[in-house]
Protein backbone atom coordinates (compact mmCIF):
# COMPACT_ATOMS: atom_id res chain seq x y z
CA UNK A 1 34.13 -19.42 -29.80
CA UNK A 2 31.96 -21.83 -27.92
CA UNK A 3 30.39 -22.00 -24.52
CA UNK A 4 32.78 -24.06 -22.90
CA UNK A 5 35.65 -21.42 -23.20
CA UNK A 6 33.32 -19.40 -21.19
CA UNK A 7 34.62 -18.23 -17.31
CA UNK A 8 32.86 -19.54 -14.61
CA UNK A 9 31.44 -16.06 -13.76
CA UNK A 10 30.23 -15.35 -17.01
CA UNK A 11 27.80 -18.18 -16.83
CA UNK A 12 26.43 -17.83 -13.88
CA UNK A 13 25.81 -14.29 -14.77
CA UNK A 14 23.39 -16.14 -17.76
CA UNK A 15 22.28 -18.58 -15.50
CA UNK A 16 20.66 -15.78 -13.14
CA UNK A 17 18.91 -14.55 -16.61
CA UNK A 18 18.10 -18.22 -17.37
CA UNK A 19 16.46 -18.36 -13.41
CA UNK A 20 15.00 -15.03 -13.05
CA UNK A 21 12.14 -14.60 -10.23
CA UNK A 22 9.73 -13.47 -13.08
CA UNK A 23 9.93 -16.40 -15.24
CA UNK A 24 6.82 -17.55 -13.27
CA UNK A 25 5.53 -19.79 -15.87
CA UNK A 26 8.36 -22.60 -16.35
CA UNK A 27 8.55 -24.97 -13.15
CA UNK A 28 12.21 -25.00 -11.49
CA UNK A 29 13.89 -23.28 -15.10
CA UNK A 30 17.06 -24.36 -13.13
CA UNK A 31 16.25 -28.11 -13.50
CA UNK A 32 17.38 -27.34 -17.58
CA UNK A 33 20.79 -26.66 -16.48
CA UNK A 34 21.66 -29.03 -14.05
CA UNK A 35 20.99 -31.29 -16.62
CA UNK A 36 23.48 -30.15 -19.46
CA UNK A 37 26.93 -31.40 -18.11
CA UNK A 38 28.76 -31.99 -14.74
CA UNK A 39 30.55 -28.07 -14.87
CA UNK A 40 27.05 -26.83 -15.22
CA UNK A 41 25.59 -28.69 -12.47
CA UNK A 42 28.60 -27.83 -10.01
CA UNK A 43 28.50 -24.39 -10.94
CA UNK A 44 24.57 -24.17 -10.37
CA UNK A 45 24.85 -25.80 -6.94
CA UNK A 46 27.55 -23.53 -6.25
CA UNK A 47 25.97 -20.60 -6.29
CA UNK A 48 22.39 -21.03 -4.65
CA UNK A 49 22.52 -17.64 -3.42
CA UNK A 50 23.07 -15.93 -6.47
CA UNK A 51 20.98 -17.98 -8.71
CA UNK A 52 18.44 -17.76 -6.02
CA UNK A 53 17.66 -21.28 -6.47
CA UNK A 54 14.58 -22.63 -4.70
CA UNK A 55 12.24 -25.31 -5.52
CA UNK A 56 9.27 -24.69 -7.07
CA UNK A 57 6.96 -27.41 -5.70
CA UNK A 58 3.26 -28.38 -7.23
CA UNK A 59 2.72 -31.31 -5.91
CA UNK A 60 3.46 -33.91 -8.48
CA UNK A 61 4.08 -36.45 -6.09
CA UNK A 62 4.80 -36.51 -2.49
CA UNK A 63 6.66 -34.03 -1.00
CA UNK A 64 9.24 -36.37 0.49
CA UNK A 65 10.00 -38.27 -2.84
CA UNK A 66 10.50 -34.97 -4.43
CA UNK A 67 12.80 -33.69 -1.96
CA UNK A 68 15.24 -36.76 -1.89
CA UNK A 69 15.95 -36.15 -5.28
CA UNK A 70 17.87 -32.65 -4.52
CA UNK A 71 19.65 -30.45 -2.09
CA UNK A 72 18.28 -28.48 0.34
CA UNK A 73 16.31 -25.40 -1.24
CA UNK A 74 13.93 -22.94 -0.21
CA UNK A 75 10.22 -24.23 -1.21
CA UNK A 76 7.73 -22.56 -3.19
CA UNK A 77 4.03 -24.45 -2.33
CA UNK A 78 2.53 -23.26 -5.64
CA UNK A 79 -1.27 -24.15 -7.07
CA UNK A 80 -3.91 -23.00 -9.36
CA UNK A 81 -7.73 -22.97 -10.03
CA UNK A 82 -7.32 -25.65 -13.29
CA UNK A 83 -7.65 -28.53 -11.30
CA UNK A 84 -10.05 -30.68 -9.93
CA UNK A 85 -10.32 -30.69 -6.01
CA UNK A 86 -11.94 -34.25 -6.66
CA UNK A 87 -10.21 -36.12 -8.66
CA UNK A 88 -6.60 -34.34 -8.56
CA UNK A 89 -4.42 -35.20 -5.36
CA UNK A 90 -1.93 -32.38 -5.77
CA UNK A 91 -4.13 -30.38 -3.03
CA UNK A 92 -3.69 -33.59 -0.94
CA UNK A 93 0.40 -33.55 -1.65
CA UNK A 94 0.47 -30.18 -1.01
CA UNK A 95 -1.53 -29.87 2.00
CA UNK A 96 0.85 -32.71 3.43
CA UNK A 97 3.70 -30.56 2.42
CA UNK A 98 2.72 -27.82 5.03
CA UNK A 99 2.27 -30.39 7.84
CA UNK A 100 5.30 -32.35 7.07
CA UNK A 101 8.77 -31.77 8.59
CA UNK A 102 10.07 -29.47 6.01
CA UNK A 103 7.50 -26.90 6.59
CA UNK A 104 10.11 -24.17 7.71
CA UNK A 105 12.00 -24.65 4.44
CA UNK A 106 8.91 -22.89 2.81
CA UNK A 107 9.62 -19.27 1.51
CA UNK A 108 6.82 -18.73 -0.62
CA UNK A 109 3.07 -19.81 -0.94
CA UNK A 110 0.84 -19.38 -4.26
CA UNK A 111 -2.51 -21.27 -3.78
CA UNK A 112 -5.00 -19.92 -6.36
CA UNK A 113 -8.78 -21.34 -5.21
CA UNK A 114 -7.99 -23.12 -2.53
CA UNK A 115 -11.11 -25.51 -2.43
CA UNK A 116 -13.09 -25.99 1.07
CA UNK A 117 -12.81 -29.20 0.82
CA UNK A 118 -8.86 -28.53 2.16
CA UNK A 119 -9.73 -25.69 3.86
CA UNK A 120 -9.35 -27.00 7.55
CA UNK A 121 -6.95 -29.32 7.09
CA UNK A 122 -4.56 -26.32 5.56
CA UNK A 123 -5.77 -23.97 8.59
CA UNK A 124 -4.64 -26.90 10.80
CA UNK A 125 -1.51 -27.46 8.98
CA UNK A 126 -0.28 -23.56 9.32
CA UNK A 127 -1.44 -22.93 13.01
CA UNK A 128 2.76 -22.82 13.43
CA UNK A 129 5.30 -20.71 12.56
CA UNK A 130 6.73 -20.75 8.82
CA UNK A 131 10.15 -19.10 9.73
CA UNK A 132 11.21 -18.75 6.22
CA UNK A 133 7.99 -17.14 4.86
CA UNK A 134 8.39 -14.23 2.87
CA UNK A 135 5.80 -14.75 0.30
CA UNK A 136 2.22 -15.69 0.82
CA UNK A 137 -0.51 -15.63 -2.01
CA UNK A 138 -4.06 -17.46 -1.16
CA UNK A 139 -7.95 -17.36 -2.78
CA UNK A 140 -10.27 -19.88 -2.09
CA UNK A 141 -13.35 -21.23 -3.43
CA UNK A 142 -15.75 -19.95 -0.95
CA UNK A 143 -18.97 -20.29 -2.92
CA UNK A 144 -20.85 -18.24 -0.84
CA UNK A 145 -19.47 -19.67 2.35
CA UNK A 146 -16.32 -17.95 4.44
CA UNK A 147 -13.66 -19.17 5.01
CA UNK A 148 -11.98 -17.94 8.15
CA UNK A 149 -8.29 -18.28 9.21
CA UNK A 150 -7.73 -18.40 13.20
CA UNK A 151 -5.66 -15.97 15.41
CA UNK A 152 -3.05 -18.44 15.42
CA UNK A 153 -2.39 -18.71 11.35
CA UNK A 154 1.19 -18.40 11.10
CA UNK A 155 1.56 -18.99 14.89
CA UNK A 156 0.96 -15.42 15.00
CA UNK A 157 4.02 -14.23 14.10
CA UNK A 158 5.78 -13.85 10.72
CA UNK A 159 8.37 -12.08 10.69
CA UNK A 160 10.38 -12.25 7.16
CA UNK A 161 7.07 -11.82 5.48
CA UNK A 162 7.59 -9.09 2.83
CA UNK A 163 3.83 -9.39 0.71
CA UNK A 164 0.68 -10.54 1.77
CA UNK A 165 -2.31 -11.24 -0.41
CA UNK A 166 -5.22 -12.74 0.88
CA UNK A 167 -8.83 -13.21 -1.21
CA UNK A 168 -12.08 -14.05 0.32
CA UNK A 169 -11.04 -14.62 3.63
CA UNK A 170 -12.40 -13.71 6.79
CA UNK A 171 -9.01 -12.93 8.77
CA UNK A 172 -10.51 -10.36 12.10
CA UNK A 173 -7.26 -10.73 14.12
CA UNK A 174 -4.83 -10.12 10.76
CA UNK A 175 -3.73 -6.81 12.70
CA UNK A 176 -2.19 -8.36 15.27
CA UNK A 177 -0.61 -10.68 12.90
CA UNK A 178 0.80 -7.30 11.07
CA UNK A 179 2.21 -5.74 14.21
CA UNK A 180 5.19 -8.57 14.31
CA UNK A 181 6.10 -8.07 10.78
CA UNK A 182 7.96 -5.01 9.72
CA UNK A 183 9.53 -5.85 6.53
CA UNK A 184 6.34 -6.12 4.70
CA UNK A 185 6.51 -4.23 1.22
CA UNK A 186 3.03 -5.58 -0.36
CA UNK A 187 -0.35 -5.47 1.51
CA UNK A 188 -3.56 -7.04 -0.48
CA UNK A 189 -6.66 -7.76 1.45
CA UNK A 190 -9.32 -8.46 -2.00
CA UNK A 191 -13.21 -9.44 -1.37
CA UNK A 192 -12.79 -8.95 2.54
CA UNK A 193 -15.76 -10.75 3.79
CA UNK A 194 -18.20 -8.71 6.41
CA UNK A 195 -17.17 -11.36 9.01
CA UNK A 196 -13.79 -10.15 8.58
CA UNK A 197 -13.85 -6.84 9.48
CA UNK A 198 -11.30 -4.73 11.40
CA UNK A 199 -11.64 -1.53 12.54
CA UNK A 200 -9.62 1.65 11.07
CA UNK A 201 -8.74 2.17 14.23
CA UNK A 202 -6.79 -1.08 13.96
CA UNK A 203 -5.71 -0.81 10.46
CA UNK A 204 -3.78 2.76 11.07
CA UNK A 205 -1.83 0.84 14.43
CA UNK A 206 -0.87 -1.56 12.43
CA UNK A 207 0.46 0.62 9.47
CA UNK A 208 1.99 2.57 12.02
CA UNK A 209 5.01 0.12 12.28
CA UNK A 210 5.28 -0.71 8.65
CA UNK A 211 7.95 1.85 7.93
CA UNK A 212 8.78 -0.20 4.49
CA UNK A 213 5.58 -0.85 3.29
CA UNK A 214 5.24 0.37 -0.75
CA UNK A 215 1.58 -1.03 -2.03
CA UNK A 216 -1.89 -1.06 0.06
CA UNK A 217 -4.65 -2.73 -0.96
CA UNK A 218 -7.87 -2.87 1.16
CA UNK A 219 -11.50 -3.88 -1.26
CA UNK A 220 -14.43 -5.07 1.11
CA UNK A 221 -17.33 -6.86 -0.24
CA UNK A 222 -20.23 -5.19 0.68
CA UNK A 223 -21.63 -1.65 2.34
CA UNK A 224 -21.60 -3.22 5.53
CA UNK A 225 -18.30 -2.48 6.07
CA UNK A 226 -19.75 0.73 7.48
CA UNK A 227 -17.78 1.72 10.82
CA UNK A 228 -19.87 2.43 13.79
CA UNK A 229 -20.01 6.69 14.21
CA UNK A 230 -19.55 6.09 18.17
CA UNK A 231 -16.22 4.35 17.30
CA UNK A 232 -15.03 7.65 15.72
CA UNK A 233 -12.37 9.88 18.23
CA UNK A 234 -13.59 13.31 19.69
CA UNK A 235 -10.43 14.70 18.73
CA UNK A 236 -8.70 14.17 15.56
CA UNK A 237 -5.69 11.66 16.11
CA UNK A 238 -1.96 11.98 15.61
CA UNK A 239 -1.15 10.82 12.11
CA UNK A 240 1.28 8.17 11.40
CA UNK A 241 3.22 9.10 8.09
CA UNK A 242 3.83 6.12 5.97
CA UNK A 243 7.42 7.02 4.32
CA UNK A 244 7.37 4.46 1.64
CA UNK A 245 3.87 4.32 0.82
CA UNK A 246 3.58 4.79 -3.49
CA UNK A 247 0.30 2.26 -3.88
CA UNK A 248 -2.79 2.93 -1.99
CA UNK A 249 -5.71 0.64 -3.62
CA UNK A 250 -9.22 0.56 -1.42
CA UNK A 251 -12.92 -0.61 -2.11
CA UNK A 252 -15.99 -0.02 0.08
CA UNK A 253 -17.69 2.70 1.99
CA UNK A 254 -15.74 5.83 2.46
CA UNK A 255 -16.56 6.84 6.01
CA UNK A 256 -14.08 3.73 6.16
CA UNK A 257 -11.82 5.77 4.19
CA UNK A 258 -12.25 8.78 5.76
CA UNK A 259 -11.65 7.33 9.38
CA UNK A 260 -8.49 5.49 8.30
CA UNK A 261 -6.97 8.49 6.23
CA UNK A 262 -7.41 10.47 9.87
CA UNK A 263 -5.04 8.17 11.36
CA UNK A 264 -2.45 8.09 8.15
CA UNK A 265 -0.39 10.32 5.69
CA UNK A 266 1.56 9.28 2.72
CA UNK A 267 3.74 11.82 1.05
CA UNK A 268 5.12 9.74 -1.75
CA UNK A 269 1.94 8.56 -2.60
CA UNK A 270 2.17 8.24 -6.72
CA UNK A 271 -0.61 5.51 -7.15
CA UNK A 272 -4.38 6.35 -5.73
CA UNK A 273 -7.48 4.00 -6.67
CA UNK A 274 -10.78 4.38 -4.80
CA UNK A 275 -13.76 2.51 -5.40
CA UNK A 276 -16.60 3.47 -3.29
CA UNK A 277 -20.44 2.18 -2.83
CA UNK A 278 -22.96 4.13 -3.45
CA UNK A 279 -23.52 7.07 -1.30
CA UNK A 280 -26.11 9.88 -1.17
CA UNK A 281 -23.19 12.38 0.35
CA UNK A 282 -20.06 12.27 0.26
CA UNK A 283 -17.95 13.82 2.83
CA UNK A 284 -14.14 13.54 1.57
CA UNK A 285 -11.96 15.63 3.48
CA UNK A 286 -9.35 13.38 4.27
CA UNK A 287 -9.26 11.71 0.72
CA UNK A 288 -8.76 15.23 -0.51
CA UNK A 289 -6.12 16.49 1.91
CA UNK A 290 -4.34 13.12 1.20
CA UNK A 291 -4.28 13.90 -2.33
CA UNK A 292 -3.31 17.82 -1.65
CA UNK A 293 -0.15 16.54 0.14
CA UNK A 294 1.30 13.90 -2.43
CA UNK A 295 3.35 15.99 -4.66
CA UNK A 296 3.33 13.44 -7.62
CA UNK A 297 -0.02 14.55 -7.90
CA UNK A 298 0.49 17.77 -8.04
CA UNK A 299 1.60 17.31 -11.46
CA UNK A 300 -1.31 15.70 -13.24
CA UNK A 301 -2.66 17.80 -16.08
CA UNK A 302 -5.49 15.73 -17.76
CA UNK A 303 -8.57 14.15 -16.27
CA UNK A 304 -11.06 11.79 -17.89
CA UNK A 305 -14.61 10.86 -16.87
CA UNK A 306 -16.21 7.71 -18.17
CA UNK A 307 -19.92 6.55 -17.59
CA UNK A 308 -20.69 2.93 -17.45
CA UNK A 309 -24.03 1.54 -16.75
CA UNK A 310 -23.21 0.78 -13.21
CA UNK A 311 -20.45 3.25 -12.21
CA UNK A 312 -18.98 6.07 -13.18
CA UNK A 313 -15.04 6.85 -13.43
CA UNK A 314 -12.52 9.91 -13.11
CA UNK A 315 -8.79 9.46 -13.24
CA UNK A 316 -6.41 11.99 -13.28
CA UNK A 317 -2.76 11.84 -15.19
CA UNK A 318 -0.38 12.56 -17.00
CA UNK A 319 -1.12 13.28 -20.66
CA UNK A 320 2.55 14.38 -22.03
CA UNK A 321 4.39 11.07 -22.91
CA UNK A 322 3.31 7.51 -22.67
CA UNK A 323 0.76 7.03 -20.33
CA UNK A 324 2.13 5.21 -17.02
CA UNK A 325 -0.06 3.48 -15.37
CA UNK A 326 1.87 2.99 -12.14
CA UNK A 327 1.11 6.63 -11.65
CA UNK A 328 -2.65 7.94 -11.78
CA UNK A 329 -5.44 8.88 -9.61
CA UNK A 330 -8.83 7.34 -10.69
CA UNK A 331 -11.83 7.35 -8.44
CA UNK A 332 -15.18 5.45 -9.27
CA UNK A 333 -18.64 5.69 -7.70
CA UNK A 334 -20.76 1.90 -7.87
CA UNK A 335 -24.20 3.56 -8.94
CA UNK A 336 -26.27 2.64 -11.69
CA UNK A 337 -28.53 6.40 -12.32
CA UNK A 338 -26.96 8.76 -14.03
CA UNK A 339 -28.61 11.29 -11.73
CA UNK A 340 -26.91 9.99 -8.79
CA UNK A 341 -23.39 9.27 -10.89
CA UNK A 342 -22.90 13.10 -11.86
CA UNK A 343 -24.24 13.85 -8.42
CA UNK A 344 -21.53 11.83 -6.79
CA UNK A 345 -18.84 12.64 -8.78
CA UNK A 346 -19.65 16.81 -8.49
CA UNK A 347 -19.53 15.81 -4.23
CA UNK A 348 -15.94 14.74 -5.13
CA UNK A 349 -15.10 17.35 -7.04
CA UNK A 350 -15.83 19.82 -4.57
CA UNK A 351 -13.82 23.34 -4.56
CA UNK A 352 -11.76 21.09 -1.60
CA UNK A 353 -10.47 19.08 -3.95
CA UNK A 354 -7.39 20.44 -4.70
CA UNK A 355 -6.21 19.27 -8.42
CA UNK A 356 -9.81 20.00 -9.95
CA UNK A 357 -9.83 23.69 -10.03
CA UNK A 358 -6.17 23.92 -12.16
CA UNK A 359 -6.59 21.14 -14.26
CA UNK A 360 -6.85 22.12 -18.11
CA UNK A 361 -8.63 19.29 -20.08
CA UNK A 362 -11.41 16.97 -20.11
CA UNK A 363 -12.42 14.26 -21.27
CA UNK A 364 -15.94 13.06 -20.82
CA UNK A 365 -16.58 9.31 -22.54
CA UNK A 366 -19.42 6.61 -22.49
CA UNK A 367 -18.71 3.22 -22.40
CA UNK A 368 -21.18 0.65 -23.91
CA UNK A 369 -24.30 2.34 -22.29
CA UNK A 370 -27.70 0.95 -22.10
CA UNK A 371 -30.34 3.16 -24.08
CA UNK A 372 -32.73 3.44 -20.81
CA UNK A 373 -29.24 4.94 -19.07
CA UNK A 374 -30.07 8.15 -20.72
CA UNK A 375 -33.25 9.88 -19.35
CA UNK A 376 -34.56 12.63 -21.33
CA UNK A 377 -35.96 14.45 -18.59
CA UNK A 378 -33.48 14.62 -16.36
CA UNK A 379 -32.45 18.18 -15.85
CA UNK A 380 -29.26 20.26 -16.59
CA UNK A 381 -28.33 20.51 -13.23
CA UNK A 382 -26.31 17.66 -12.71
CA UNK A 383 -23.64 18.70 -15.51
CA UNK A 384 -24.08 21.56 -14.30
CA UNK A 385 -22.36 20.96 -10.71
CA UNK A 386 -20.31 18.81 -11.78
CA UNK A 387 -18.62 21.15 -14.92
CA UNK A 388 -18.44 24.16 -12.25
CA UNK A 389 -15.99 22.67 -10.54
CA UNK A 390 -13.59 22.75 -13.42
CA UNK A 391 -12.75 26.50 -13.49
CA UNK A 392 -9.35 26.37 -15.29
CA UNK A 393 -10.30 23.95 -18.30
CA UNK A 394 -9.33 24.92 -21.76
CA UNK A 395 -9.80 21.78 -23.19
CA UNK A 396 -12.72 19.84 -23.50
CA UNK A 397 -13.33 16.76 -25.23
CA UNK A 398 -16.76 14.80 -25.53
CA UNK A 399 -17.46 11.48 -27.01
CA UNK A 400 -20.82 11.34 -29.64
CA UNK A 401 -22.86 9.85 -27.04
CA UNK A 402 -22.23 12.41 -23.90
CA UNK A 403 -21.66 15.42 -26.26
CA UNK A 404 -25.91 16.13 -26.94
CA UNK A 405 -26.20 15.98 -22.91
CA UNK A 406 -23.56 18.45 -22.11
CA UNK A 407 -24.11 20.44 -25.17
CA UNK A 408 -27.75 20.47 -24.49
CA UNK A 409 -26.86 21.88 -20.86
CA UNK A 410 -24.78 24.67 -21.82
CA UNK A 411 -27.74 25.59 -24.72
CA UNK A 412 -29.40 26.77 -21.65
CA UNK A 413 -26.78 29.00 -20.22
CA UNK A 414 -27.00 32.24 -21.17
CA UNK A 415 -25.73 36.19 -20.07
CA UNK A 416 -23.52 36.04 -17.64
CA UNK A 417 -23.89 32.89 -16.85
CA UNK A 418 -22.33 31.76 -20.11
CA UNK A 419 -18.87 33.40 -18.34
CA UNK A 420 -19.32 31.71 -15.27
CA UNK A 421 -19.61 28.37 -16.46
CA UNK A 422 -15.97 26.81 -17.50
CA UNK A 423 -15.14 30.80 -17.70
CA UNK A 424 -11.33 29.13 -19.17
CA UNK A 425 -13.01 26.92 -21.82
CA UNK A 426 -11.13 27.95 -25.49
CA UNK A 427 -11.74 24.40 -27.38
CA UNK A 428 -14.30 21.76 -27.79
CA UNK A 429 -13.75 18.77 -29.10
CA UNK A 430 -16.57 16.48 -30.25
CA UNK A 431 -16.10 12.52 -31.53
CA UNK A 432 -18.06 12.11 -34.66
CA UNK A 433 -17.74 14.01 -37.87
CA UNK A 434 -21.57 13.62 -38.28
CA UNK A 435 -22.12 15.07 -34.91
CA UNK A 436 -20.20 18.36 -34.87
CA UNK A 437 -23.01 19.94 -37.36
CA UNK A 438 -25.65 19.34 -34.97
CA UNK A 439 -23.81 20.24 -31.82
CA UNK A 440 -22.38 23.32 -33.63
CA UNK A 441 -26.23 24.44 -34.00
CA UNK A 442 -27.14 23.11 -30.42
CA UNK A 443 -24.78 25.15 -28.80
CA UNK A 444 -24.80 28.28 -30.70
CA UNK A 445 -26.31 30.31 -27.97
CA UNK A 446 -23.63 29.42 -25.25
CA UNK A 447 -20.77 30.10 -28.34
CA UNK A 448 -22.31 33.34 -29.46
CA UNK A 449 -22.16 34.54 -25.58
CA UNK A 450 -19.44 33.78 -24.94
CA UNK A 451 -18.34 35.37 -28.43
CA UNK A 452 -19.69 38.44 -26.75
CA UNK A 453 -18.11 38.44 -24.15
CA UNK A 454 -14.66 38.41 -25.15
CA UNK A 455 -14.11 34.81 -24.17
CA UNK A 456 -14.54 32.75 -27.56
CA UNK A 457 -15.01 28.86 -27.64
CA UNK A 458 -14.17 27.00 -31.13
CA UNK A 459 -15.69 23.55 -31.81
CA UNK A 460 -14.04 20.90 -33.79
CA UNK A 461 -13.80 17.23 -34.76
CA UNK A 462 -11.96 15.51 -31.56
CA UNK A 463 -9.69 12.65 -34.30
């Protein structure tokens, strides 16, 4: 049996394999079978729909030249950082592309490091409407400088648009851009310059009418993202309930947070990332009740902490099966003292928090840490507040590194104290067979207590 005897159907059904959307490396992987026979070629041009054919266009040559050379397509405007703004005139052919007559052919944009140079001439180019936009991808090379897009990007409007991800860009008015499109599915606003800032209050009317969107992503670049206090509402706002909402991904201060989760709910909510500056106190009320109301996260049974030199983690998920990583909860603090890490983190574990106090295991890691990290003199205190909060933990698992600090804290607990400190605690479990000896002797006090007291604690090798 050979191809030929093949049904029409049948291999169109392996061209749409052949052309799939996430074969993003190969240029135009429809160009290969075009190119076979005449059946092949019919058959292809036949079915544009199906085969979703469109045009992936790089800007080897000018657009015009390229375009007499097929049928009508949808464009893709595609470009990355490995060439050289200088010397390469691809920006140039593209650039020309967006000003050029067949600008509302253009469903998708992918401009990696978009160099200054271009960057007016590009703002100029898209001050109309791209009616066909769905897609739209853009970084530039900023350097230091921002770049800002005006209130007329996109003519204002754009209303097929189903993902957005803008880096480095100052974009104030992008929530009135937001209010005219309601089919959006992906939001991602990375390195959001200070110039480009937009209230909550604006953020949560624009989510309001994106009833489909799935993923979130709002990272600023500095502190000074801060929103003013007087800005905040007397009375606590109606929420809008965002019903397809899975993704929620946000850097920078969390009174920004805070102020925005007022305005918002998300139910379905199965991914939660939150990096935050440093703070001295956090107040997380929202954040928690947010996380008390998603019912995927009701279900996470394992938490880990891990201390860099400049930030310190905790993510919470699943530990039965193979770890998904489209569903977690991971929080980190930017803060370089230990002091203030464990401080932090024991804020965000607060009694409010309400997956903390039922969780079961622990695991407490260092990653790579610098030997001036660790300060001898700090107190117990820290772990202290920070392992209260965990009143249901059985499990307990310390890397080599972390174990002689925690260890060395619960040395000092004694009496009844000893109960009221991880009162559910049954194992630890210590990295390092060389180790265990050592802690076994450091914390003999804490095990004979709690030996005592009818609440044993074993320690063994964590392999």
């Amino acid at each position: 049996m050979t191809v030929d005897v093949l049904p029409d159907d049948v291999l169109v059904e392996i061209f749409c394999y052949v052309n799939r959307r996430d074969n993003l490396n190969t240029q135009n992987p429809w160009h290969a079978l075009v190119h076979v026979c005449r059946r092949w070629r019919y058959l292809v041009f036949a079915s544009p729909c199906r085969l979703n054919l469109q045009l992936d266009y790089r800007g080897h040559g000018p657009i015009p030249e390229v375009l007499d050379a097929w049928p009508v397509l949808p464009l893709i405007i595609r470009g990355g950082p490995r060439e050289n703004p200088r010397l390469d005139p691809r920006w140039d052919n593209r650039v020309a592309a967006f000003e050029s007559e067949h600008h509302n052919r253009i469903c998708e944009i992918r401009l990696s490091f978009l160099p200054i140079s271009r960057w007016h001439r590009f703002t100029a180019a898209m001050q109309k409407p791209f009616p066909e936009l769905t897609y739209l991808y853009l970084s530039v090379c900023n350097w230091g400088s921002v770049s800002v897009l005006p209130e007329s990007f996109l003519g204002g409007s754009a209303p097929r648009l189903r993902e957005l991800s803008l880096t480095s860009i100052s974009f104030p008015s992008i929530p009135k851009l937001l209010l005219s499109v309601h089919s959006l599915v992906d939001l991602s606003l990375w390195d959001i310059p200070d110039s480009g800032y937009f209230s909550p209050d604006a953020m949560a009317t624009t989510l309001k009418v994106m009833t489909r969107l799935e993923s979130l992503h709002l990272q600023f670049r500095s502190p000074r993202s801060r929103p003013d206090p007087a800005s905040r509402p007397l009375l606590p706002p109606t929420r809008s309930v965002l019903p397809a909402l899975t993704k929620l991904i946000f850097g920078g201060v969390y009174e920004y947070l805070e102020d925005l989760l007022t305005r918002i709910d998300a139910p379905l909510l199965c991914y939660l990332y939150v990096d935050f500056f440093m703070d001295l106190n956090f107040d997380l009320p929202q954040l928690h009740r947010l996380i008390g109301h998603a019912e995927e996260f009701k279900a996470y049974n394992h938490a880990k902490v891990v201390i860099f030199d400049f930030a310190i983690d905790l993510s919470l998920y699943h530990k039965t099966g193979p770890l998904d990583c489209s569903r977690r909860l991971e929080l980190r603090i930017q803060c370089g003292e230990l002091d203030w890490q464990l401080s932090s983190l024991a804020q965000f574990c607060s009694p409010s928090f309400p997956l903390i106090s039922t969780l079961e295991e622990l695991e407490i890691r260092v990653f790579k840490l610098s030997s001036s990290h660790w300060k001898d003199d700090m107190g117990h205190t820290r772990w202290l507040e920070l392992l209260d909060s965990f009143t249901a933990l059985k499990n307990l698992y310390l890397t080599c590194g972390v174990a002689q600090r925690v260890c060395g804290t619960l040395q000092e607990v004694s009496g009844e104290r000893a109960t009221e400190v991880l009162p559910a605690l049954r194992n630890l479990f210590v990295d390092g067979f060389r180790s265990l000896e050592h802690i076994q002797e450091a914390i003999g006090p804490f095990v004979a207590a709690r030996q005592l007291s009818g609440h044993p604690v074993a320690i063994d090798h964590w392999r």
